[in-house]
Structure formats: C-alpha cells, structure tokens
Protein backbone atom coordinates (compact mmCIF):
# COMPACT_ATOMS: atom_id res chain seq x y z
CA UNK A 1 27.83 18.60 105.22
CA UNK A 2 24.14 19.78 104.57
CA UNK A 3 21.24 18.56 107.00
CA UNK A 4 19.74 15.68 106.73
CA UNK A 5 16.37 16.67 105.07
CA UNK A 6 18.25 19.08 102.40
CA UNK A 7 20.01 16.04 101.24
CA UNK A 8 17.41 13.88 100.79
CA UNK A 9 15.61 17.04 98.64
CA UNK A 10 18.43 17.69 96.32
CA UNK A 11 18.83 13.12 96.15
CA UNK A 12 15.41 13.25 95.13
CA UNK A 13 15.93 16.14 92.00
CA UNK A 14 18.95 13.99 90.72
CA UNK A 15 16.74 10.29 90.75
CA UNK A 16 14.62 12.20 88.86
CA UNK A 17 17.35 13.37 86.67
CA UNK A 18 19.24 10.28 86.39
CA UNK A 19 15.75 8.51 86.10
CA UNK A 20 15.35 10.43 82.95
CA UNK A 21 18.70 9.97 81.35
CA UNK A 22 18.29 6.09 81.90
CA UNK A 23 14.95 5.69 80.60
CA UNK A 24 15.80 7.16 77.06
CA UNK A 25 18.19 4.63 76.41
CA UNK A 26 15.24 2.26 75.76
CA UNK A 27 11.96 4.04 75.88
CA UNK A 28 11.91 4.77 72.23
CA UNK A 29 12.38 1.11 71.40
CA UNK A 30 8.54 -0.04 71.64
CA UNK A 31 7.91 3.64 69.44
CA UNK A 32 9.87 3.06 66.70
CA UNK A 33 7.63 0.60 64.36
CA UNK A 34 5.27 4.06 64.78
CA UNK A 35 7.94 6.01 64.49
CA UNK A 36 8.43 4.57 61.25
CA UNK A 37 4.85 4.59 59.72
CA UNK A 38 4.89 8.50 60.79
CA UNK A 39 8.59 9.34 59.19
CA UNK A 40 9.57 6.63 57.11
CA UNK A 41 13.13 5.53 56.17
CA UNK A 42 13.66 2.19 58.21
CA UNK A 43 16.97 1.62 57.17
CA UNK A 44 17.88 4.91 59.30
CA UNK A 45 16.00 3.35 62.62
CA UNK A 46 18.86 2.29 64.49
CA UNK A 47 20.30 5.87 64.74
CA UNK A 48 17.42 6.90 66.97
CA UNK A 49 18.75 4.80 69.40
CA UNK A 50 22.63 4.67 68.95
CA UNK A 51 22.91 8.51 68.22
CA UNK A 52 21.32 8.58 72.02
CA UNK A 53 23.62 6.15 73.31
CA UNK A 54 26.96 7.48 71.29
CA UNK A 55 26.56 11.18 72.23
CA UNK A 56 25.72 10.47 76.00
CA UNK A 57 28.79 7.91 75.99
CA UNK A 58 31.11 10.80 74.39
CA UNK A 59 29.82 13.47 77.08
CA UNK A 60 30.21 11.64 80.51
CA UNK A 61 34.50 12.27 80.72
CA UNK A 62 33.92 15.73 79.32
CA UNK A 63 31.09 17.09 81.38
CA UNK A 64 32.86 15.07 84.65
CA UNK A 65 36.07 16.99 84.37
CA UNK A 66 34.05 20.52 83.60
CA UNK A 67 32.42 20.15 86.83
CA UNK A 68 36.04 19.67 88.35
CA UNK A 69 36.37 22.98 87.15
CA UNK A 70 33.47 25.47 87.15
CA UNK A 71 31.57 23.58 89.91
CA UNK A 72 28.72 21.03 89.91
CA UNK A 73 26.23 23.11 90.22
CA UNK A 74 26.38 24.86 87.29
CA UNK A 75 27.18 21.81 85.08
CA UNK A 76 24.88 19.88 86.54
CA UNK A 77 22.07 22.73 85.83
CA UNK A 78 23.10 23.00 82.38
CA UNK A 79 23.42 19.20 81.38
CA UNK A 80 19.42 19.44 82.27
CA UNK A 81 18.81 21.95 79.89
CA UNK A 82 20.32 20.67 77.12
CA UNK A 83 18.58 16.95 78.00
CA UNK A 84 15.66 19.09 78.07
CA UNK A 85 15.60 21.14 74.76
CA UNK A 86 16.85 17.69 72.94
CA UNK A 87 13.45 16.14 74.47
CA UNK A 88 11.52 19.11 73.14
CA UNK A 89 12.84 18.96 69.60
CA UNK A 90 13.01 15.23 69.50
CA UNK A 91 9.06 15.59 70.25
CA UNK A 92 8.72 18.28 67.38
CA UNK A 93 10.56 16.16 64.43
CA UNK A 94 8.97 16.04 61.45
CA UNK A 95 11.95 13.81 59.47
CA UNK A 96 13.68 11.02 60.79
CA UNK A 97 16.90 13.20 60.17
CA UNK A 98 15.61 15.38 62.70
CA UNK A 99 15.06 13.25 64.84
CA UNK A 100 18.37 11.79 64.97
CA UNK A 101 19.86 14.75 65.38
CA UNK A 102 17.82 15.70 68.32
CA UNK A 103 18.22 12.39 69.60
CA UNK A 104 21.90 13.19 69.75
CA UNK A 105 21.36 16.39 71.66
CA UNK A 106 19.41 14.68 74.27
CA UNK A 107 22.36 12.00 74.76
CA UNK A 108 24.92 15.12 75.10
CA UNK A 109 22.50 16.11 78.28
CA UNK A 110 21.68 12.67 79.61
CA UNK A 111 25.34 11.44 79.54
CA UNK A 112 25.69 14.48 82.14
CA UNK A 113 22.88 13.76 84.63
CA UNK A 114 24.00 9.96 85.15
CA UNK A 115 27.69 10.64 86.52
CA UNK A 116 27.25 14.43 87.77
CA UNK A 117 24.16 12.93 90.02
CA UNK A 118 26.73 10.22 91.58
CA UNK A 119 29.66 12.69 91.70
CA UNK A 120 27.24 15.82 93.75
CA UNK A 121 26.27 12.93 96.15
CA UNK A 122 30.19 12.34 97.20
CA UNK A 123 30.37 16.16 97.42
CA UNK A 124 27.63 16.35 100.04
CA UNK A 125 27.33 13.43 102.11
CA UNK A 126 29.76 11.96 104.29
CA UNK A 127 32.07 8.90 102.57
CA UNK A 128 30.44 6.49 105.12
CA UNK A 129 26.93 7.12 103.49
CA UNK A 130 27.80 7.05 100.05
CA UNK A 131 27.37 3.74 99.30
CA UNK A 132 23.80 4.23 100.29
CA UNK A 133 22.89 6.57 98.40
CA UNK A 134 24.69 5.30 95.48
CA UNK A 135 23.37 2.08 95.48
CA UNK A 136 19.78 3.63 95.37
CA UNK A 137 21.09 5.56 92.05
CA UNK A 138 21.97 1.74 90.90
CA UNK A 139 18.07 0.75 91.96
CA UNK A 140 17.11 4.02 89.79
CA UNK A 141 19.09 3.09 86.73
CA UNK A 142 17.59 -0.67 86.31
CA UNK A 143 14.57 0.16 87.25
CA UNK A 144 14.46 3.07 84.25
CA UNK A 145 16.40 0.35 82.23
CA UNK A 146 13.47 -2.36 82.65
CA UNK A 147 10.50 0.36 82.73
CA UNK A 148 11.31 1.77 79.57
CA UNK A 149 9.78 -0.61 76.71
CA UNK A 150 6.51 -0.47 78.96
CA UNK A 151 6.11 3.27 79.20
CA UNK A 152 7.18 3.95 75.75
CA UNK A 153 4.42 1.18 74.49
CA UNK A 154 2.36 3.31 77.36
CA UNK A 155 2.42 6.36 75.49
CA UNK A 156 2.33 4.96 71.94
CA UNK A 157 -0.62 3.16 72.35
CA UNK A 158 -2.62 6.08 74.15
CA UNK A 159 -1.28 9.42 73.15
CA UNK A 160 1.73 9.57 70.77
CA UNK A 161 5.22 9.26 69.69
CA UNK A 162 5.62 12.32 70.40
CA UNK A 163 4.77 12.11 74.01
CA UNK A 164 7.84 9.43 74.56
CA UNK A 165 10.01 12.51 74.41
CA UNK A 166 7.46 15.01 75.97
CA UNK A 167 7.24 13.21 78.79
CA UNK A 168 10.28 14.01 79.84
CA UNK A 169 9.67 18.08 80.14
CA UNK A 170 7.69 17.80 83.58
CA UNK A 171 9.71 15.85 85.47
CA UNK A 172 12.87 17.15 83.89
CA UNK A 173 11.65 20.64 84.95
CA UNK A 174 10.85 19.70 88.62
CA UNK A 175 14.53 18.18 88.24
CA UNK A 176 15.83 21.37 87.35
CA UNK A 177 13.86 23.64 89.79
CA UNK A 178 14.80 21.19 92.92
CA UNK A 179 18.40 20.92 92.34
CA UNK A 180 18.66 24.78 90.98
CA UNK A 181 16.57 25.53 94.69
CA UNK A 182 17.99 23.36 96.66
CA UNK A 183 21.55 22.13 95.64
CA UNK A 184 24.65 24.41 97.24
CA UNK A 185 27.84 25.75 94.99
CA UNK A 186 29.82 23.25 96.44
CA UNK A 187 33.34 24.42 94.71
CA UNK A 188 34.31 27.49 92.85
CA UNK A 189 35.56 28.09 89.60
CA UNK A 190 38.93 28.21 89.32
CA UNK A 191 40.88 29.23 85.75
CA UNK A 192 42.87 26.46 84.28
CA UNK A 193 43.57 25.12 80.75
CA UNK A 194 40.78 22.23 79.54
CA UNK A 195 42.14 19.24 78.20
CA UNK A 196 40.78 20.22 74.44
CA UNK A 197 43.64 17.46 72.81
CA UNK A 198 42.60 15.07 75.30
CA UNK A 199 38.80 15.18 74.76
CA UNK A 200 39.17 15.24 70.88
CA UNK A 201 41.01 11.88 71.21
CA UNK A 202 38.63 10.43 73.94
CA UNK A 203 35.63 12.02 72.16
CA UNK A 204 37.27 9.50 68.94
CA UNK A 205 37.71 6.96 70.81
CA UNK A 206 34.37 6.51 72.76
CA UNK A 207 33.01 7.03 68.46
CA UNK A 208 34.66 4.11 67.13
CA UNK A 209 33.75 1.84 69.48
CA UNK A 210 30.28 2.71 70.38
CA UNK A 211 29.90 2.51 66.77
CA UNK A 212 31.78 -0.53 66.47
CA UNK A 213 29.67 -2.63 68.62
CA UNK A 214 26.40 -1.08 67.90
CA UNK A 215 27.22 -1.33 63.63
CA UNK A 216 29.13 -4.74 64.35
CA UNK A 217 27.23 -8.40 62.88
CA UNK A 218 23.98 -5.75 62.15
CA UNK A 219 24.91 -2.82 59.54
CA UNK A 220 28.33 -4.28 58.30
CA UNK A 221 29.82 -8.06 59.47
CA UNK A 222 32.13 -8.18 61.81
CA UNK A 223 35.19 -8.82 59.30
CA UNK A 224 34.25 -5.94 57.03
CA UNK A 225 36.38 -2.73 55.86
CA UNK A 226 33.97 -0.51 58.07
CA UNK A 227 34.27 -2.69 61.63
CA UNK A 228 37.83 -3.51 61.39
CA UNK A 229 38.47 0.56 60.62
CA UNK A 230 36.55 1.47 63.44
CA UNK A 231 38.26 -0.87 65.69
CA UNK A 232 41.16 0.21 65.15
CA UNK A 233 40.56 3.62 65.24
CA UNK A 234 39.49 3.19 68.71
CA UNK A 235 42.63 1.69 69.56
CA UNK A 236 44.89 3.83 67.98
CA UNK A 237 42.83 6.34 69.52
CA UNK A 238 42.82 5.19 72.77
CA UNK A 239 46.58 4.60 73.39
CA UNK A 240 47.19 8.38 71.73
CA UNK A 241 44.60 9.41 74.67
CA UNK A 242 46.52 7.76 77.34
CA UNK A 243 49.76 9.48 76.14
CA UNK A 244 48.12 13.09 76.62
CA UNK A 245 46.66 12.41 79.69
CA UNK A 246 50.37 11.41 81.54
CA UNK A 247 51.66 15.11 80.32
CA UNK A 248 48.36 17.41 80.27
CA UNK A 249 48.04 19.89 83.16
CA UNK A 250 44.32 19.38 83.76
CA UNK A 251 43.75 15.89 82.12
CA UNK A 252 40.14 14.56 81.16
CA UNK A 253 41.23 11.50 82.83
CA UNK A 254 44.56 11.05 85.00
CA UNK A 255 46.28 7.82 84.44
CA UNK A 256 47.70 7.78 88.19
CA UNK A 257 44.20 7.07 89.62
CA UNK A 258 44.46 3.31 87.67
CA UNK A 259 47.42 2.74 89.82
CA UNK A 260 44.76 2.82 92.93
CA UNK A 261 43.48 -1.12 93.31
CA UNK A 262 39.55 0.38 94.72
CA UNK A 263 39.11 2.44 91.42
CA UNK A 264 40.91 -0.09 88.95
CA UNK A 265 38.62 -3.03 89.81
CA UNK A 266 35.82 -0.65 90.34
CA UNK A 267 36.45 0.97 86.93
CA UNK A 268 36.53 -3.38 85.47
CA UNK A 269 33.12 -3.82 87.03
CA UNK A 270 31.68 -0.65 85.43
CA UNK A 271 32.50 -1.90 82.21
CA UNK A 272 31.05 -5.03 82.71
CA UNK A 273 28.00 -3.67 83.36
C-alpha cells in the first residue's frame, strides 16, 4: 500500500478527473440555445448531448477490462488524453456536425475516467478504506451532476460556448500531470487475447439502448418501427453477449461474478441510479 499522503495526491488527480467526466454530461445543456444561434440546425441538438452520453456508456466495459490487462496506469493516462483532445475540438467546432462528433470523442475519454478512478482506488488502498474513498467519488459525481447547468450558464453568459469545453483543458491537465507524477504501475502487462467478439456485441448492445431511451417518446414514439428495432436489437444483442462471455478466455465481462450476491445487488443498485 502507498503512504498515506501519496494517496490522498493521486485521490485528488482522479476527483478532478472524474469531476470532469461528470460535469459534461450536463454542462452543455444551459449552452445549447447559443449553441444553436452560433451553428444552427436544432433538429440535430439532442446529439450534443446523447453522442456524449452513448460513447462514454459504450467505453466504460472496454476501457475496464484493458486496464485488467496493460495496467491502470497507462489506461487511465490515456482515457485523459483522449477526454482532453475531444474538449479541445469540441471548443474549435465550427458545424454542429463537428461538434457532435467531438462530443463523441470526449464521451470515449470520460466513460474511462469515471470507473478507472474507482477501480485505481481498490488497487491502492486497503479494502477496509474503500468505501471511504468511494463514497467521496459518489459526493464528486452529484455534485458535478447538479453544478453543471450553473457553470455552463456561467460561461455562456460571460465568455463563450466555447469556453464550456475549454474549461476543461486546465484542470484536465493538472489531472493528467498528478496522476502521471504521482500514481504507481500497479500491475504489468501481460499478453492475452482481448475479447474483440465480446466488445462488438456489448459495444451493440449499450447502442440500442442508450439510443432507445434517449430517441424513445422524443425523436420517434415509443411504438414506432425505429424504438421497437432498437429494443430489440439490444436484446438480441445482449443475450448473444452473455453467450461469448461464458466461453471467451479473457471476457469483457465474466458471467461467474453475477453468481456473487455483494456484486449482483450492487450491480441492481448501479442501474438504478
């Protein structure tokens, strides 16, 4: 285990990190009427924030079980600069196409900082303290959650749209440079086979129903051709995932750990949430 005051320096790079991530789920919503005025197509609006929301959703398994493999270090380090060049662009867009697109980048960072920060902090602190620590990630996360509308309105009102994404770069930066300083190589690589088939069909899955509740009663009703495909995509999708994971050597996510009560009604709780 690392001394006391090393932990509490590499805690405080990943709150910043996971600060970030959480806040741009719903900083951008008090920017978009500007957002709109500056690149026009309304109908498109709603991307901005689902492309966010669908990438970072898609990443999380992926990203979890690369760190499994290469180390958390690494991943971790490289989930921040991806968040961080997303940011940049998504700050630089000059169409709304762009924007979405950079959006999407961000998400594929940001779904990376929120479950490698938790994950690190069971690597380097004893079981007995993780709940502390944890919990303050959980403080971190509705904080961001709440604060987000306000700072976005924040920086509309006396800079920017752009800076809603800019503002990001500084404190994603001293993220980067506290964790990349401070954080140990807490496993080594090893070789082994990634679970391509697996994250394909999770990577599906996680698509059609993000998109299914985000498009659902807004873009399409509920009973339309659209929903009801994408619904059962996810399904069919779903139970095809579960099949891989009970054969594949190194699998995304192993079935067996849903036979363990703790994580099964820990993993029901999550959802709810």
């Amino acid at each position: 285990m690392l001394p006391p005051r090393q932990i509490w320096v590499v805690f405080g790079g990943l709150m910043l990190g996971s600060f970030l991530s959480a806040l741009d789920q719903t900083v951008v919503a008090t920017a978009l009427p500007t957002i709109v005025r500056d690149l026009g197509t309304a109908s498109e609006l709603s991307w901005v924030v689902t492309a966010y929301l669908l990438t970072s959703t898609v990443a999380t398994g992926l990203w979890g079980k690369l760190s499994d493999l290469y180390g958390r270090k690494p991943i971790y380090l490289a989930c921040t600069a991806v968040f961080l060049l997303g940011s940049a662009l998504a700050g630089l867009s000059q169409s709304m196409l762009e924007l979405i697109v950079f959006r999407a980048l961000q998400g594929i960072g940001g779904g990376g900082l929120l479950v490698l920060a938790q994950t690190i902090i069971g690597d380097i602190v004893s079981p007995r303290e993780r709940g502390r620590y944890q919990g303050l990630f959980g403080a971190v996360f509705g904080v961001s959650s709440i604060a987000g509308p306000l700072v976005g309105g924040f920086l509309v009102d006396n800079f920017s749209w752009h800076w809603v994404f800019y503002v990001n770069l500084p404190i994603g930066l001293l993220s980067l440079g506290v964790t990349a300083l401070a954080l140990p190589t807490t496993s080594s690589p090893r070789r082994a086979r990634v679970d391509w088939t697996g994250a394909a069909l999770l990577t599906l899955a996680t698509t059609a129903l993000v998109l299914f509740a985000s498009l659902g009663g807004t873009r399409f009703a509920w009973s339309s051709a659209p929903i009801v495909s994408l619904g059962v995509v996810a399904v069919l999708a779903g139970a095809a995932f579960v099949q891989v994971e009970r054969t594949a050597d190194e699998p995304i996510l192993a079935p067996r750990l849903f036979a363990h009560p703790v994580f099964a009604v820990g993993s029901v709780l999550s959802f709810a949430v």
